[in-house]
PDB file of N, CA and C in Angstrom:
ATOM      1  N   UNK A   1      25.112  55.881  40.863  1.00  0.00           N
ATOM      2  CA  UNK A   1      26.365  55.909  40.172  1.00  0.00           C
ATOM      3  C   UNK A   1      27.477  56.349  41.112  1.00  0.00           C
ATOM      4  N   UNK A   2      28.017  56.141  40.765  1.00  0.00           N
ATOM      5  CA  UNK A   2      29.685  56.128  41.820  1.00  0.00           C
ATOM      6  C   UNK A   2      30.516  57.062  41.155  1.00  0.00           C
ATOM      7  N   UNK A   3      30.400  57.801  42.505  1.00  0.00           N
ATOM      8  CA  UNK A   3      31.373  59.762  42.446  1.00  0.00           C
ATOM      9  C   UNK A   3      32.858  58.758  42.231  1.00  0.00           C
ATOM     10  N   UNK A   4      33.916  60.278  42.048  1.00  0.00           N
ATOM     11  CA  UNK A   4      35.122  60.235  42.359  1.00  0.00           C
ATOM     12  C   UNK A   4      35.420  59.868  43.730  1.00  0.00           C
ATOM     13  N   UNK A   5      36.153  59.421  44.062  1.00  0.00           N
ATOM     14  CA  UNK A   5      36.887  59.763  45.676  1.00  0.00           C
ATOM     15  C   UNK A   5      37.203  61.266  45.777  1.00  0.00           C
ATOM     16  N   UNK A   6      37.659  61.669  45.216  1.00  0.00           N
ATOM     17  CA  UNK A   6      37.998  63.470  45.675  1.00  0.00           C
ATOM     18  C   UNK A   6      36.237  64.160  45.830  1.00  0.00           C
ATOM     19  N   UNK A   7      35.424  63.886  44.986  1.00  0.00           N
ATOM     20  CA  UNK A   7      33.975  64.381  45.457  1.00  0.00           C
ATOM     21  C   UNK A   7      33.147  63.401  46.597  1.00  0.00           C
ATOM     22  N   UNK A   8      33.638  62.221  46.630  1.00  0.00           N
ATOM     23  CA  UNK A   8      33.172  61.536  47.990  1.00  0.00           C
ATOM     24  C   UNK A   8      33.753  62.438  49.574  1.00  0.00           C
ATOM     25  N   UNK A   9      35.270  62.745  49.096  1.00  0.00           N
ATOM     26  CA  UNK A   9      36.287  63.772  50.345  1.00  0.00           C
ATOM     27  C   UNK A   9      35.057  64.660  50.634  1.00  0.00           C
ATOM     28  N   UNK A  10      35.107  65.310  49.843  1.00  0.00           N
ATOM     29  CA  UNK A  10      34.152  66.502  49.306  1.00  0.00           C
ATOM     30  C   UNK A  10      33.281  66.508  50.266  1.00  0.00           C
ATOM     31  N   UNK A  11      32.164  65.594  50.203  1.00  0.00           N
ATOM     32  CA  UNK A  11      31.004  65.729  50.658  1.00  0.00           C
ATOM     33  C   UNK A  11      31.499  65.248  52.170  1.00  0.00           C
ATOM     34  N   UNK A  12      32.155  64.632  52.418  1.00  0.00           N
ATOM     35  CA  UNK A  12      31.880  63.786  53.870  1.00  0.00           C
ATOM     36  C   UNK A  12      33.013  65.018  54.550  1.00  0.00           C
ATOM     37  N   UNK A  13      33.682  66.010  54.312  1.00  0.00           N
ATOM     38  CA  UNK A  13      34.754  66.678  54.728  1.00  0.00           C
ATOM     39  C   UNK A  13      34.117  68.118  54.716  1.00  0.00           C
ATOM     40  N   UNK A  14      33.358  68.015  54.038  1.00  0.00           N
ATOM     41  CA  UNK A  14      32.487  69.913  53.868  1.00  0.00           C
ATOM     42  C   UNK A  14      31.150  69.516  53.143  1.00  0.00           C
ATOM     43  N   UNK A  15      30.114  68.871  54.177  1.00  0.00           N
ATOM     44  CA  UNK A  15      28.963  68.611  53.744  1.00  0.00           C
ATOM     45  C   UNK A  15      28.009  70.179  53.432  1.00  0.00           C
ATOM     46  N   UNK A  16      28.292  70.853  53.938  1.00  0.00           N
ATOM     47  CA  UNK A  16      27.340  72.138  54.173  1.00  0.00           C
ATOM     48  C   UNK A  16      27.639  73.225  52.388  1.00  0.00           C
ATOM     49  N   UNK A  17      28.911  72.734  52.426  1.00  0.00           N
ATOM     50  CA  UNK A  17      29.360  73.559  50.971  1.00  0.00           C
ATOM     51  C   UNK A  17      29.304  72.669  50.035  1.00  0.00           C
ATOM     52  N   UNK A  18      29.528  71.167  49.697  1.00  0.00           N
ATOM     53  CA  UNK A  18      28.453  70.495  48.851  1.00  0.00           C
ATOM     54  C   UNK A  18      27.200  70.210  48.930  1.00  0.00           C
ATOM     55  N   UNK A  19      26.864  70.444  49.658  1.00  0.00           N
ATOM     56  CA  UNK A  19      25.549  70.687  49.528  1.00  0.00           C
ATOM     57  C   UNK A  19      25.260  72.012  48.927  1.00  0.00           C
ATOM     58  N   UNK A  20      25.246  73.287  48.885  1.00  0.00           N
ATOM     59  CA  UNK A  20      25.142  74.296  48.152  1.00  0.00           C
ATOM     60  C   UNK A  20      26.105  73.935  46.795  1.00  0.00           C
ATOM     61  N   UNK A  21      27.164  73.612  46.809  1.00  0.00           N
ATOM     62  CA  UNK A  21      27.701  73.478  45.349  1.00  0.00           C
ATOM     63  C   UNK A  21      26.852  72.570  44.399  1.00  0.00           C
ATOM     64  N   UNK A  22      25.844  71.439  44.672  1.00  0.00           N
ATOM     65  CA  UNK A  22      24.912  70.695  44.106  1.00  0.00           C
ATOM     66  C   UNK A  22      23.661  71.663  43.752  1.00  0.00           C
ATOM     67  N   UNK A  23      23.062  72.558  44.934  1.00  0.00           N
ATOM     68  CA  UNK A  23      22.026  73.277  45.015  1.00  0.00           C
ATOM     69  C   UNK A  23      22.327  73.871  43.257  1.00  0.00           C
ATOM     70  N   UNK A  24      22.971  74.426  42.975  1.00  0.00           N
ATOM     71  CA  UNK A  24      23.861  75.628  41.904  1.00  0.00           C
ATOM     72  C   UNK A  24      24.382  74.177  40.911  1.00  0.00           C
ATOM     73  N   UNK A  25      24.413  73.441  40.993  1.00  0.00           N
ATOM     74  CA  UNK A  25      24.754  72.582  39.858  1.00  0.00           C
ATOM     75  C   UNK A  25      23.124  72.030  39.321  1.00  0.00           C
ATOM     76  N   UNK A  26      22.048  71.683  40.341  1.00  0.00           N
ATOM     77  CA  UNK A  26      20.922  71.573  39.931  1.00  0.00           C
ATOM     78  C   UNK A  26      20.204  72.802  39.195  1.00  0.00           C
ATOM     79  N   UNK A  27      20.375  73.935  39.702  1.00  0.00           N
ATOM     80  CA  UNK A  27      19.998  75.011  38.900  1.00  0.00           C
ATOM     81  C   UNK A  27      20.135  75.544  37.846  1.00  0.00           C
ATOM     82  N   UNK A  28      21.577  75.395  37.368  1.00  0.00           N
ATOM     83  CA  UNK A  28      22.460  75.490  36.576  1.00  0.00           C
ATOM     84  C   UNK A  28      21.800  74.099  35.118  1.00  0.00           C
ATOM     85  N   UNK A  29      21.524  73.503  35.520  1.00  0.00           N
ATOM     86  CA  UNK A  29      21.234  72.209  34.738  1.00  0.00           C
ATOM     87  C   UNK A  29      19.676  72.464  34.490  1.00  0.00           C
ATOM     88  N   UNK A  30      18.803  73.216  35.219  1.00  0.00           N
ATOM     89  CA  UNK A  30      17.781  73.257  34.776  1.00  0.00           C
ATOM     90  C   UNK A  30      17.631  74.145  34.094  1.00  0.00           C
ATOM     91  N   UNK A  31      18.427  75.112  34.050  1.00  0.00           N
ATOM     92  CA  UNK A  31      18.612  76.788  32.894  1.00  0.00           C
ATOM     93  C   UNK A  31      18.595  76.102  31.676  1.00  0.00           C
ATOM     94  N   UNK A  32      19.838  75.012  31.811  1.00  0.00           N
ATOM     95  CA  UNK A  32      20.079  74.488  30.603  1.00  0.00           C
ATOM     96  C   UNK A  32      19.206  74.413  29.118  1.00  0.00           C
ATOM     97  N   UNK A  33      19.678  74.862  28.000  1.00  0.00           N
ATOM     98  CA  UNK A  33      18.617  74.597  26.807  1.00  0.00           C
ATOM     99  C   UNK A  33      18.903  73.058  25.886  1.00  0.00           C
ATOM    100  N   UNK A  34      20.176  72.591  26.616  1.00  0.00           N
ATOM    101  CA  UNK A  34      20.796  71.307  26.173  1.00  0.00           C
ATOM    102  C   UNK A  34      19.846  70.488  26.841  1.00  0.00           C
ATOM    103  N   UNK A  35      19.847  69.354  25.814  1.00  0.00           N
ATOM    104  CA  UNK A  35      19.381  68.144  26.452  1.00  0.00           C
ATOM    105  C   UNK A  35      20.178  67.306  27.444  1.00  0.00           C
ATOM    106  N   UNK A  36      20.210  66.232  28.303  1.00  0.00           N
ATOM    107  CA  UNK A  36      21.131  65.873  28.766  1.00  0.00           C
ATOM    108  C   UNK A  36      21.952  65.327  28.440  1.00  0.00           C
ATOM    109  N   UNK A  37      21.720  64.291  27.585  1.00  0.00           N
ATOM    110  CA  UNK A  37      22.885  63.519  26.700  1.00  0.00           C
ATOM    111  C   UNK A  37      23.516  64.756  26.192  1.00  0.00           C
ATOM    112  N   UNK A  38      23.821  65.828  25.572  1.00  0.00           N
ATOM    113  CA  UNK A  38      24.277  66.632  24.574  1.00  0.00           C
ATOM    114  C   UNK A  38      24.963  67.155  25.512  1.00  0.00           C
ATOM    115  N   UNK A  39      23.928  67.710  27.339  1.00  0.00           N
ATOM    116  CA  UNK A  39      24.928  68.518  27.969  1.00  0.00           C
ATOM    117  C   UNK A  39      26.184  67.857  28.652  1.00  0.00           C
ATOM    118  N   UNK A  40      25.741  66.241  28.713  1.00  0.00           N
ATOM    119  CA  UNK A  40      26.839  64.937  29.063  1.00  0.00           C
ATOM    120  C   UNK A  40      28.336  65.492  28.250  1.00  0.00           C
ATOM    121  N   UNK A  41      27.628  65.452  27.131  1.00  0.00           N
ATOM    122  CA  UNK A  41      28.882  65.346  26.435  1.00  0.00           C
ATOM    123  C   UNK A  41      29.467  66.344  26.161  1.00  0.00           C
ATOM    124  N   UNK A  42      28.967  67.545  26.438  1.00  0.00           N
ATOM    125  CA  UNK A  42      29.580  68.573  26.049  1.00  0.00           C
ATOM    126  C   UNK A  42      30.587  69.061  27.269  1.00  0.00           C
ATOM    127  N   UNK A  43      30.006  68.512  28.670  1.00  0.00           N
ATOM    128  CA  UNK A  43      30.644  68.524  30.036  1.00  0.00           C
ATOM    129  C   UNK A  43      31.908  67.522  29.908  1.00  0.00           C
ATOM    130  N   UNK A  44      31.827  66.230  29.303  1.00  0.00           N
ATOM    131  CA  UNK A  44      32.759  65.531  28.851  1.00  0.00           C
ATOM    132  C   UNK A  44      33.919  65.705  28.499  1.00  0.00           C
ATOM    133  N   UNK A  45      33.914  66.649  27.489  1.00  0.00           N
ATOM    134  CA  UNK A  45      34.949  67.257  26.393  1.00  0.00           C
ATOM    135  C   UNK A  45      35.537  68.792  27.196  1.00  0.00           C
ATOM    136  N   UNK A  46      34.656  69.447  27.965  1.00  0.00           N
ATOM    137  CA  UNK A  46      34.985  70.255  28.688  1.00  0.00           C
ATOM    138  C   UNK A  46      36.136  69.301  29.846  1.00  0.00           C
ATOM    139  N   UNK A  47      35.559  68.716  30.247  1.00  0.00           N
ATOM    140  CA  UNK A  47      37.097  67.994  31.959  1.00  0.00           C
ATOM    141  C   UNK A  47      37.798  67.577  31.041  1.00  0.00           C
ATOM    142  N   UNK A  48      38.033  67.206  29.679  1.00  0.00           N
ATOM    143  CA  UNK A  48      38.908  66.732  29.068  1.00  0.00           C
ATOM    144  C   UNK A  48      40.035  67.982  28.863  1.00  0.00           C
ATOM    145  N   UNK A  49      39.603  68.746  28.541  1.00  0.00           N
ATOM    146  CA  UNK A  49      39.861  70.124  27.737  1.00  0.00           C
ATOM    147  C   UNK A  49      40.969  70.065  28.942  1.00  0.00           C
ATOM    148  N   UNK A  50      40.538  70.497  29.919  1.00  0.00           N
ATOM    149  CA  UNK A  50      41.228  71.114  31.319  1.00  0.00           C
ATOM    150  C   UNK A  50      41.519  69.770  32.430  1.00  0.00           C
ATOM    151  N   UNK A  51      41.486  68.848  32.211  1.00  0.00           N
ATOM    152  CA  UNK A  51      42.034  67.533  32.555  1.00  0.00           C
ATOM    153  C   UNK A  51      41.538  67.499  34.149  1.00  0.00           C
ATOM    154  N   UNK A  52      40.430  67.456  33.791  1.00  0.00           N
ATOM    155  CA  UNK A  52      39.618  66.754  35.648  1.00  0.00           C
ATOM    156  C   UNK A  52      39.165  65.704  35.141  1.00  0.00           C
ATOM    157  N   UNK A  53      40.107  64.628  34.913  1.00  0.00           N
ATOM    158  CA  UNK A  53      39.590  63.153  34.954  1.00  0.00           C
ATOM    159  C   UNK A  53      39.448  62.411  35.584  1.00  0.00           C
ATOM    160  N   UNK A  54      39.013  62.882  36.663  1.00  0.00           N
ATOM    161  CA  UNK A  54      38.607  62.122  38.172  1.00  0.00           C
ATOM    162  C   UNK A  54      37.342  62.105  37.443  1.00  0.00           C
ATOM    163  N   UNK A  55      36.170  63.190  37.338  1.00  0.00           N
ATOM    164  CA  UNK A  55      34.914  63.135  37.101  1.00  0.00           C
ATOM    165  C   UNK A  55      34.467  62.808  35.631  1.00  0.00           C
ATOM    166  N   UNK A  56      35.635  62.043  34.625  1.00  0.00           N
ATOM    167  CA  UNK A  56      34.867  61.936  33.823  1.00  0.00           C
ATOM    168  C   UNK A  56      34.407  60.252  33.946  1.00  0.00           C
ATOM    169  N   UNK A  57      34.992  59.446  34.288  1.00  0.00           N
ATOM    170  CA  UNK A  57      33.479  58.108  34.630  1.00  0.00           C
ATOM    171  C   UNK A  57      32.124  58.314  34.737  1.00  0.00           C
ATOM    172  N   UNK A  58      32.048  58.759  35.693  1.00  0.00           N
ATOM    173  CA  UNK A  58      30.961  59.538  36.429  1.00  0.00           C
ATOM    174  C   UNK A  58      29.813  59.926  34.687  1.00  0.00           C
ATOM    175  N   UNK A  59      30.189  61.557  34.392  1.00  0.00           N
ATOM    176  CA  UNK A  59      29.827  61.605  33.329  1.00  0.00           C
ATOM    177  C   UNK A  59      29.896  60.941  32.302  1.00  0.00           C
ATOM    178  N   UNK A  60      30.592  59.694  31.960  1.00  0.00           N
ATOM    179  CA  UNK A  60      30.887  58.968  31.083  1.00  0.00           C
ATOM    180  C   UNK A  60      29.389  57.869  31.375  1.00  0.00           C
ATOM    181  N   UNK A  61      29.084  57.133  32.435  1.00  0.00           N
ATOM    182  CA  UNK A  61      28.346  56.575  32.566  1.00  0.00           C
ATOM    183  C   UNK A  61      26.648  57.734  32.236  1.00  0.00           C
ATOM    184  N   UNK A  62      26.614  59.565  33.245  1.00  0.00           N
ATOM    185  CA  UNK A  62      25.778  59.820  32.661  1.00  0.00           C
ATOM    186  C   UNK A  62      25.186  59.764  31.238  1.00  0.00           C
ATOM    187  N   UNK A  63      26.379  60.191  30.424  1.00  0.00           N
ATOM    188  CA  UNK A  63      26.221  60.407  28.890  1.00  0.00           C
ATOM    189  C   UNK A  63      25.645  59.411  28.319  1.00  0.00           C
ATOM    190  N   UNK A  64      25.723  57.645  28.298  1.00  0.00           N
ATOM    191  CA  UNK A  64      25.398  56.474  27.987  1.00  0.00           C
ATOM    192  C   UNK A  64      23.937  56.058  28.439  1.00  0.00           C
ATOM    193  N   UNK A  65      23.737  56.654  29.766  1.00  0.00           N
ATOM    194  CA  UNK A  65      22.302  56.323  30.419  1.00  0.00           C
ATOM    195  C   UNK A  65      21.438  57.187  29.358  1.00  0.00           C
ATOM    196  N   UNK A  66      21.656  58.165  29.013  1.00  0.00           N
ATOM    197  CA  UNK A  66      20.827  59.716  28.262  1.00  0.00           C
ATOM    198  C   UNK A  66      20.978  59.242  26.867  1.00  0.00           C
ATOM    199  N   UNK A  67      21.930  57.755  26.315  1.00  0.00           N
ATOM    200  CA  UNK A  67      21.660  57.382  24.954  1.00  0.00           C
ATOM    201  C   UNK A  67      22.688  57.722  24.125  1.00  0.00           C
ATOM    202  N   UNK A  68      24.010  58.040  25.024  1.00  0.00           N
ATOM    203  CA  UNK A  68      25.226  58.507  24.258  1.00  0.00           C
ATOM    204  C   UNK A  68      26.163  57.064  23.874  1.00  0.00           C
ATOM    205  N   UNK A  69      26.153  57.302  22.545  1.00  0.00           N
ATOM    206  CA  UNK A  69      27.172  55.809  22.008  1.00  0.00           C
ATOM    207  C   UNK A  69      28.646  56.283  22.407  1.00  0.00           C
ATOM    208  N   UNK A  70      29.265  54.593  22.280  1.00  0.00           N
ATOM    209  CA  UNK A  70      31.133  55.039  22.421  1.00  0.00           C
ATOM    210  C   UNK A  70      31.652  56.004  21.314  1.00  0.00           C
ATOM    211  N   UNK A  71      31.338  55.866  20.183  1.00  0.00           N
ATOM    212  CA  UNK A  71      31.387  56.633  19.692  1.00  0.00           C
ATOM    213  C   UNK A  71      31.510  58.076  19.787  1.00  0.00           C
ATOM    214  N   UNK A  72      30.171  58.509  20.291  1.00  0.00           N
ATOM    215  CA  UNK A  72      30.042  59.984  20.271  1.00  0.00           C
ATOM    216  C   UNK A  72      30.822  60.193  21.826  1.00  0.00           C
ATOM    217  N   UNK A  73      31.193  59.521  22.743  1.00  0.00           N
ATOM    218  CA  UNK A  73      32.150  59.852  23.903  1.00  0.00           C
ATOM    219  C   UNK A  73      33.480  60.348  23.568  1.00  0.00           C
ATOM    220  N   UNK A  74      33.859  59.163  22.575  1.00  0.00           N
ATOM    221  CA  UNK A  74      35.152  59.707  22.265  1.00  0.00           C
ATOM    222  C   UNK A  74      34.866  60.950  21.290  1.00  0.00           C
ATOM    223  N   UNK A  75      34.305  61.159  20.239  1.00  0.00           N
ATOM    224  CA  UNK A  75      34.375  62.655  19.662  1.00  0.00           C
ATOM    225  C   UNK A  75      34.182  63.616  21.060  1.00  0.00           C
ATOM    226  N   UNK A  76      33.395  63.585  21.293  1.00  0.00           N
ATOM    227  CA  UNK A  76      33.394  64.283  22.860  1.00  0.00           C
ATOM    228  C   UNK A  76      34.510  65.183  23.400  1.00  0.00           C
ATOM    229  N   UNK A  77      35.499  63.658  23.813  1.00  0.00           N
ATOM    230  CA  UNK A  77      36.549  64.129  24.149  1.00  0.00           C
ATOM    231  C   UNK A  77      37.366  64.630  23.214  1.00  0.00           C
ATOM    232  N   UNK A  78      37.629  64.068  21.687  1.00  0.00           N
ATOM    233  CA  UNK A  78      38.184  64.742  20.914  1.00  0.00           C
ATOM    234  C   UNK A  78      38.178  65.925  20.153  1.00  0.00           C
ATOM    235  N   UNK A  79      36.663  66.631  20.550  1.00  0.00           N
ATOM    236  CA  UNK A  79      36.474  67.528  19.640  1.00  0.00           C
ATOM    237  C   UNK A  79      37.979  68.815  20.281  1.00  0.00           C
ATOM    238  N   UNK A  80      37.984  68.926  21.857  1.00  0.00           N
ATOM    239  CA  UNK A  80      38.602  70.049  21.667  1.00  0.00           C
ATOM    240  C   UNK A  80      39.982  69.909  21.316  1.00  0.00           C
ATOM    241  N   UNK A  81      40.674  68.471  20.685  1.00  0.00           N
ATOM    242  CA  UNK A  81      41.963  68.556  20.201  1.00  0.00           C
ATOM    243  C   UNK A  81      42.626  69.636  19.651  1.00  0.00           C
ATOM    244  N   UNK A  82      41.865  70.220  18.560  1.00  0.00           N
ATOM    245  CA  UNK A  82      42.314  71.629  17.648  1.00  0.00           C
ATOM    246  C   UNK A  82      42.581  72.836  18.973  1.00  0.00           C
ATOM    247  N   UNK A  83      41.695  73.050  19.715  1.00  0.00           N
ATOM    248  CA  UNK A  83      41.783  74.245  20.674  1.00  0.00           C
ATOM    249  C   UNK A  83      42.911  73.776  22.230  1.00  0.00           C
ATOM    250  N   UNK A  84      43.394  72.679  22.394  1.00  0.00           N
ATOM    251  CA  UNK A  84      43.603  72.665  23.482  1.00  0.00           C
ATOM    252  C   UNK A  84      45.194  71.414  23.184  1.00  0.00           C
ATOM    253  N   UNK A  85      45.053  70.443  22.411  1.00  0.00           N
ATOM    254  CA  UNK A  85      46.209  69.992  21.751  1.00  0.00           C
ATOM    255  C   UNK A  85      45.656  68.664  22.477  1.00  0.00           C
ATOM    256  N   UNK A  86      47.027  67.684  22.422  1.00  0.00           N
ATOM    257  CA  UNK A  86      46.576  66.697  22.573  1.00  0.00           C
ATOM    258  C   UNK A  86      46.664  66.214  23.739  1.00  0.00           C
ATOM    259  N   UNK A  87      46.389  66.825  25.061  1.00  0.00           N
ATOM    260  CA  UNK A  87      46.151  66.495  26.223  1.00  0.00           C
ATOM    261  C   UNK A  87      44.960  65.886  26.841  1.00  0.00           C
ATOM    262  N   UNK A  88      44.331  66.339  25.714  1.00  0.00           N
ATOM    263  CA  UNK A  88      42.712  65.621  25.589  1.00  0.00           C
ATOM    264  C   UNK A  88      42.471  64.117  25.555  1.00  0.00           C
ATOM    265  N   UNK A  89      43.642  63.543  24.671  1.00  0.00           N
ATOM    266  CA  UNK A  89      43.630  62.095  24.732  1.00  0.00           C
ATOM    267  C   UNK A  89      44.193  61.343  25.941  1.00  0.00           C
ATOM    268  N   UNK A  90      44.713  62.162  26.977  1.00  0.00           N
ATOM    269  CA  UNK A  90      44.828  61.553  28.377  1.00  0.00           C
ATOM    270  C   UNK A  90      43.175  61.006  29.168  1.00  0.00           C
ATOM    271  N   UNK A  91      42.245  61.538  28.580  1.00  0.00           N
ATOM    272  CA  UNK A  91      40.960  61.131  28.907  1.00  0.00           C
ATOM    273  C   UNK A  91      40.200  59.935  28.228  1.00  0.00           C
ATOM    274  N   UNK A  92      40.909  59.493  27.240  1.00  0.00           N
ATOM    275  CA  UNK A  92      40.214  58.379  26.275  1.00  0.00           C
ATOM    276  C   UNK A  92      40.216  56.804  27.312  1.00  0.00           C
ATOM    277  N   UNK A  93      41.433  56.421  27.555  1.00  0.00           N
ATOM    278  CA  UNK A  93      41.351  55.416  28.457  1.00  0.00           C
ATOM    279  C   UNK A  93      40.174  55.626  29.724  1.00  0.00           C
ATOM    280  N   UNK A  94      40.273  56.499  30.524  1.00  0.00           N
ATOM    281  CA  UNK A  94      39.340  56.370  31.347  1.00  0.00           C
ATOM    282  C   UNK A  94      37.861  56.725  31.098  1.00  0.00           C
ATOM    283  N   UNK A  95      37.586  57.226  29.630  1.00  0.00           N
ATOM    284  CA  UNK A  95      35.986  57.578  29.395  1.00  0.00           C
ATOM    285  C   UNK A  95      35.547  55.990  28.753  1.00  0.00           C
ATOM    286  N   UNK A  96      36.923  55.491  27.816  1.00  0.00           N
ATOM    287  CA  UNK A  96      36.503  53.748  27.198  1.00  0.00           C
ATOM    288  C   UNK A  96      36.400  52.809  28.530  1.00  0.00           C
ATOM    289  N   UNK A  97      37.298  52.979  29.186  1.00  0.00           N
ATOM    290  CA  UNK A  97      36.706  51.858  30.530  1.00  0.00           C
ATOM    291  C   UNK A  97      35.576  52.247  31.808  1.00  0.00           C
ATOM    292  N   UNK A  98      34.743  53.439  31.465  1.00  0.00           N
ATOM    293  CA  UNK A  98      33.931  53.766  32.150  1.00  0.00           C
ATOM    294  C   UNK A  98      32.701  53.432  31.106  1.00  0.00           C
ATOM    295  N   UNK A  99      33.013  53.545  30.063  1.00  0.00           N
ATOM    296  CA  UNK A  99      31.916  53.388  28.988  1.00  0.00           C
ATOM    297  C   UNK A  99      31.094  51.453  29.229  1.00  0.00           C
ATOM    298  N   UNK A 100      32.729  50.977  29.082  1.00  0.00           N
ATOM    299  CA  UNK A 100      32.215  49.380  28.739  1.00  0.00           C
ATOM    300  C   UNK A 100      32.151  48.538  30.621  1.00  0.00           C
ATOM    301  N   UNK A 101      32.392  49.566  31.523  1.00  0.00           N
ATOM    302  CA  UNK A 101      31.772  48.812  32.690  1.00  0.00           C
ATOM    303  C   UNK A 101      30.138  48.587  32.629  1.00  0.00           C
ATOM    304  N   UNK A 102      30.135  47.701  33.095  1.00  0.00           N
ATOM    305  CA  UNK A 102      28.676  47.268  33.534  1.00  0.00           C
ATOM    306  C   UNK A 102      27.702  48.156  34.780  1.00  0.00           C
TER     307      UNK A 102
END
Protein backbone atom coordinates (compact mmCIF):
# COMPACT_ATOMS: atom_id res chain seq x y z
CA UNK A 1 0.00 0.00 0.00
CA UNK A 2 1.22 3.43 -0.75
CA UNK A 3 2.47 5.81 2.28
CA UNK A 4 2.02 9.56 2.15
CA UNK A 5 4.88 11.48 0.57
CA UNK A 6 5.61 13.26 3.92
CA UNK A 7 6.13 9.48 5.50
CA UNK A 8 8.00 8.36 2.27
CA UNK A 9 10.40 12.03 3.30
CA UNK A 10 10.31 10.37 6.51
CA UNK A 11 11.83 7.25 5.94
CA UNK A 12 14.36 8.01 3.13
CA UNK A 13 15.50 11.44 5.20
CA UNK A 14 15.73 9.76 8.87
CA UNK A 15 15.75 6.05 8.23
CA UNK A 16 17.20 5.16 11.75
CA UNK A 17 14.19 7.14 13.59
CA UNK A 18 11.54 5.51 11.36
CA UNK A 19 12.60 2.76 11.84
CA UNK A 20 12.18 2.92 15.69
CA UNK A 21 8.96 5.04 15.21
CA UNK A 22 7.46 1.69 13.33
CA UNK A 23 9.31 -0.58 16.03
CA UNK A 24 6.64 1.41 18.76
CA UNK A 25 3.84 1.54 16.24
CA UNK A 26 4.15 -2.40 15.88
CA UNK A 27 4.09 -2.74 19.57
CA UNK A 28 1.65 -0.43 20.22
CA UNK A 29 -0.74 -2.40 17.75
CA UNK A 30 -0.02 -5.58 19.30
CA UNK A 31 -1.10 -4.25 23.02
CA UNK A 32 -4.04 -3.44 21.17
CA UNK A 33 -7.49 -5.16 22.48
CA UNK A 34 -9.15 -3.70 19.15
CA UNK A 35 -9.45 -5.66 16.29
CA UNK A 36 -7.98 -4.18 13.25
CA UNK A 37 -10.74 -3.08 11.25
CA UNK A 38 -12.23 -1.31 14.53
CA UNK A 39 -8.60 -0.04 15.36
CA UNK A 40 -8.63 1.25 11.36
CA UNK A 41 -11.33 3.11 12.09
CA UNK A 42 -11.03 4.37 15.15
CA UNK A 43 -7.33 5.73 13.91
CA UNK A 44 -9.45 7.14 11.02
CA UNK A 45 -11.68 9.40 12.94
CA UNK A 46 -8.77 10.19 15.20
CA UNK A 47 -6.42 12.10 11.87
CA UNK A 48 -9.73 13.40 11.11
CA UNK A 49 -10.33 14.86 14.53
CA UNK A 50 -6.82 16.68 14.34
CA UNK A 51 -6.58 16.90 10.48
CA UNK A 52 -3.48 14.64 9.34
CA UNK A 53 -4.99 13.88 6.09
CA UNK A 54 -2.01 12.99 4.45
CA UNK A 55 -2.34 9.47 6.29
CA UNK A 56 -5.77 8.93 5.99
CA UNK A 57 -5.72 6.92 2.36
CA UNK A 58 -3.33 4.87 3.67
CA UNK A 59 -5.69 3.90 6.61
CA UNK A 60 -8.61 4.25 4.50
CA UNK A 61 -7.42 1.44 2.25
CA UNK A 62 -6.24 -0.46 5.74
CA UNK A 63 -9.79 -0.22 7.19
CA UNK A 64 -11.48 -1.84 3.80
CA UNK A 65 -8.79 -4.70 3.54
CA UNK A 66 -9.88 -5.68 7.56
CA UNK A 67 -13.72 -5.58 6.04
CA UNK A 68 -14.58 -1.94 6.72
CA UNK A 69 -17.63 -0.73 4.40
CA UNK A 70 -17.91 3.04 2.92
CA UNK A 71 -20.20 3.36 5.09
CA UNK A 72 -18.68 2.73 8.36
CA UNK A 73 -15.48 5.06 6.97
CA UNK A 74 -17.47 7.84 6.76
CA UNK A 75 -19.18 7.42 10.36
CA UNK A 76 -15.59 7.03 11.25
CA UNK A 77 -14.79 10.19 10.27
CA UNK A 78 -17.97 11.64 11.41
CA UNK A 79 -18.32 10.39 14.67
CA UNK A 80 -16.04 13.11 16.21
CA UNK A 81 -18.23 16.00 14.62
CA UNK A 82 -20.01 16.71 18.14
CA UNK A 83 -16.41 16.94 19.95
CA UNK A 84 -14.31 18.65 17.43
CA UNK A 85 -16.93 20.56 14.90
CA UNK A 86 -16.97 20.36 11.49
CA UNK A 87 -13.44 20.21 10.44
CA UNK A 88 -13.83 16.63 10.32
CA UNK A 89 -15.60 16.79 7.03
CA UNK A 90 -12.37 18.16 5.39
CA UNK A 91 -11.47 14.34 5.48
CA UNK A 92 -14.56 12.87 3.65
CA UNK A 93 -13.30 13.61 0.09
CA UNK A 94 -10.04 12.06 0.59
CA UNK A 95 -11.21 8.84 2.78
CA UNK A 96 -14.29 8.45 -0.40
CA UNK A 97 -11.55 8.56 -3.08
CA UNK A 98 -9.19 6.34 -1.23
CA UNK A 99 -12.07 4.04 -0.45
CA UNK A 100 -13.30 3.55 -4.26
CA UNK A 101 -9.57 3.34 -5.74
CA UNK A 102 -8.73 0.09 -6.92
Amino acid sequence: MKVSKSFEVFAKEAPEVQSAWMETIHKLDTASALDKKTEELAYIAVMAAVRLESGIPFHVKMAKSNGATRSEIISAILVGLPAVGNTVINALPIAIDAYEED
